[in-house]
C-alpha atoms as a PDB file:
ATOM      1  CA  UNK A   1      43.181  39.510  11.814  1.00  0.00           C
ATOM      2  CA  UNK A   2      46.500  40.731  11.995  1.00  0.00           C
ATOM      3  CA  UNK A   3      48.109  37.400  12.492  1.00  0.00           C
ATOM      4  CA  UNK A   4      46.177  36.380   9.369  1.00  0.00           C
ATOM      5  CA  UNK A   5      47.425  38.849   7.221  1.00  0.00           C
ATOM      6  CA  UNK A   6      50.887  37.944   8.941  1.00  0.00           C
ATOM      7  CA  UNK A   7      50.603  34.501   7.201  1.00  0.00           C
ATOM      8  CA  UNK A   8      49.080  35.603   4.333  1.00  0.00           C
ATOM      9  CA  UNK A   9      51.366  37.910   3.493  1.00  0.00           C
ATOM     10  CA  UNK A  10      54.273  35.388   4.186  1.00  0.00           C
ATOM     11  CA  UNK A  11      52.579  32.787   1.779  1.00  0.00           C
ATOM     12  CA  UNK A  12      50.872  30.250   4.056  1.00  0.00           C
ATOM     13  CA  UNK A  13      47.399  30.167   2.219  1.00  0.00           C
ATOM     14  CA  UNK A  14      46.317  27.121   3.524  1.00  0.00           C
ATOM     15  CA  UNK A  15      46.956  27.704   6.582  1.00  0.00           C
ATOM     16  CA  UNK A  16      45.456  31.535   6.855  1.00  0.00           C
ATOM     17  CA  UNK A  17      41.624  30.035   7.101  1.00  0.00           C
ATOM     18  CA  UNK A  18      42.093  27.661  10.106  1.00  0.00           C
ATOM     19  CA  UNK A  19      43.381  31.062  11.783  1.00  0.00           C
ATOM     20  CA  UNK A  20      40.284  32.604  11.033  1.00  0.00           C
ATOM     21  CA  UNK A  21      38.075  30.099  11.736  1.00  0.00           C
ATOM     22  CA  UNK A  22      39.795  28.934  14.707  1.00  0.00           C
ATOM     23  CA  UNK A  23      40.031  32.380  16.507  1.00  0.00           C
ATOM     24  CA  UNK A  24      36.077  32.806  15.668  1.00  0.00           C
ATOM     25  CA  UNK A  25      35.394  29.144  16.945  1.00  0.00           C
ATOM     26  CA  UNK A  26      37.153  29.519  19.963  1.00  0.00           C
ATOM     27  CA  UNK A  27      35.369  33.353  20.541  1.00  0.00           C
ATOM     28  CA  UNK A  28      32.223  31.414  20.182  1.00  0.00           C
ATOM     29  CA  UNK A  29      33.008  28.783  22.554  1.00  0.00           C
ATOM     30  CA  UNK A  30      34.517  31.386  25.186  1.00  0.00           C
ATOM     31  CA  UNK A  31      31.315  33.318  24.889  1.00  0.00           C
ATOM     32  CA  UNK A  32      28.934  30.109  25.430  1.00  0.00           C
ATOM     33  CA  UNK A  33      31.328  29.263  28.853  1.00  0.00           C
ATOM     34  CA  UNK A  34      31.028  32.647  30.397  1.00  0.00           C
ATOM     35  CA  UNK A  35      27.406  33.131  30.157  1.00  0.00           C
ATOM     36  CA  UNK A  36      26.386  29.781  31.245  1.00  0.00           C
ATOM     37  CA  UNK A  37      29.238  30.532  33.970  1.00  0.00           C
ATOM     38  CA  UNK A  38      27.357  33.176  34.924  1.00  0.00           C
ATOM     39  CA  UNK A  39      23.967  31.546  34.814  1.00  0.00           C
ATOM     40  CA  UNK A  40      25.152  29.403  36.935  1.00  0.00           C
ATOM     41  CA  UNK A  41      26.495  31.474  39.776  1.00  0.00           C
ATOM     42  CA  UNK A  42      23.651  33.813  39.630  1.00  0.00           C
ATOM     43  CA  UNK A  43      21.207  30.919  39.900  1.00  0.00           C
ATOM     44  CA  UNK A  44      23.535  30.038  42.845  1.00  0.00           C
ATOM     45  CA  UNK A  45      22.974  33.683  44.862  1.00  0.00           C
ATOM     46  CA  UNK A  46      19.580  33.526  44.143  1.00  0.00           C
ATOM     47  CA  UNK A  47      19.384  30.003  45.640  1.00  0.00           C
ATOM     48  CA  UNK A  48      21.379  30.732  48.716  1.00  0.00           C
ATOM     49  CA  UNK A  49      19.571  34.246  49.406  1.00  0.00           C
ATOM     50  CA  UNK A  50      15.775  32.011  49.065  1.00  0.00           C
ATOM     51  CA  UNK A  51      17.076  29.760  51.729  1.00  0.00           C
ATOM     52  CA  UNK A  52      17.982  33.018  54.354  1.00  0.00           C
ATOM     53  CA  UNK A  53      14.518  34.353  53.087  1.00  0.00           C
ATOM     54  CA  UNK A  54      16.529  37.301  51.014  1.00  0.00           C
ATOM     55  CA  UNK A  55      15.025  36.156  47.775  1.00  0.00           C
ATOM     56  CA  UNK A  56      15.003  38.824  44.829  1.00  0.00           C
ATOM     57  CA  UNK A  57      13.354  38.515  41.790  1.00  0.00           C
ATOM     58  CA  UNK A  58      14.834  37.825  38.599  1.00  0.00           C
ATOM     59  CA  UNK A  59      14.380  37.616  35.178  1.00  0.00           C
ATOM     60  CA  UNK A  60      13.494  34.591  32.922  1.00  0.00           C
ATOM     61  CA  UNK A  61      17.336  33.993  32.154  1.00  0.00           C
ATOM     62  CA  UNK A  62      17.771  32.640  36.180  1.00  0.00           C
ATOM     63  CA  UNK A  63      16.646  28.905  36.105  1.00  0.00           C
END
């Protein structure tokens, strides 16, 4: 926000939106990686610990 008020208060209207919507599109996107991330590698420990018969029960969210 404070590089968008940066550019808007230098004049560059046009450009102040794509700042905005850019930094919330790539928040978005960052937040969407790191939780299937960590899907993933709990899914992973949950796999290897079934296979040394260390299996743990999770919840729904661990496919």
């Amino acid at each position: 926000m404070v590089d968008t008020d940066h550019l808007l208060g230098h004049g560059h209207y046009a450009v102040a939106p794509f700042n905005v919507f850019g930094s919330l599109f790539a928040g978005l996107v960052a937040t969407v990686l790191g939780l299937a991330i960590g899907r993933m590698a709990l899914a992973r420990r949950v796999r290897l610990a079934a296979r040394h018969g260390r299996a743990r029960r999770y919840g729904w969210w661990v496919r």
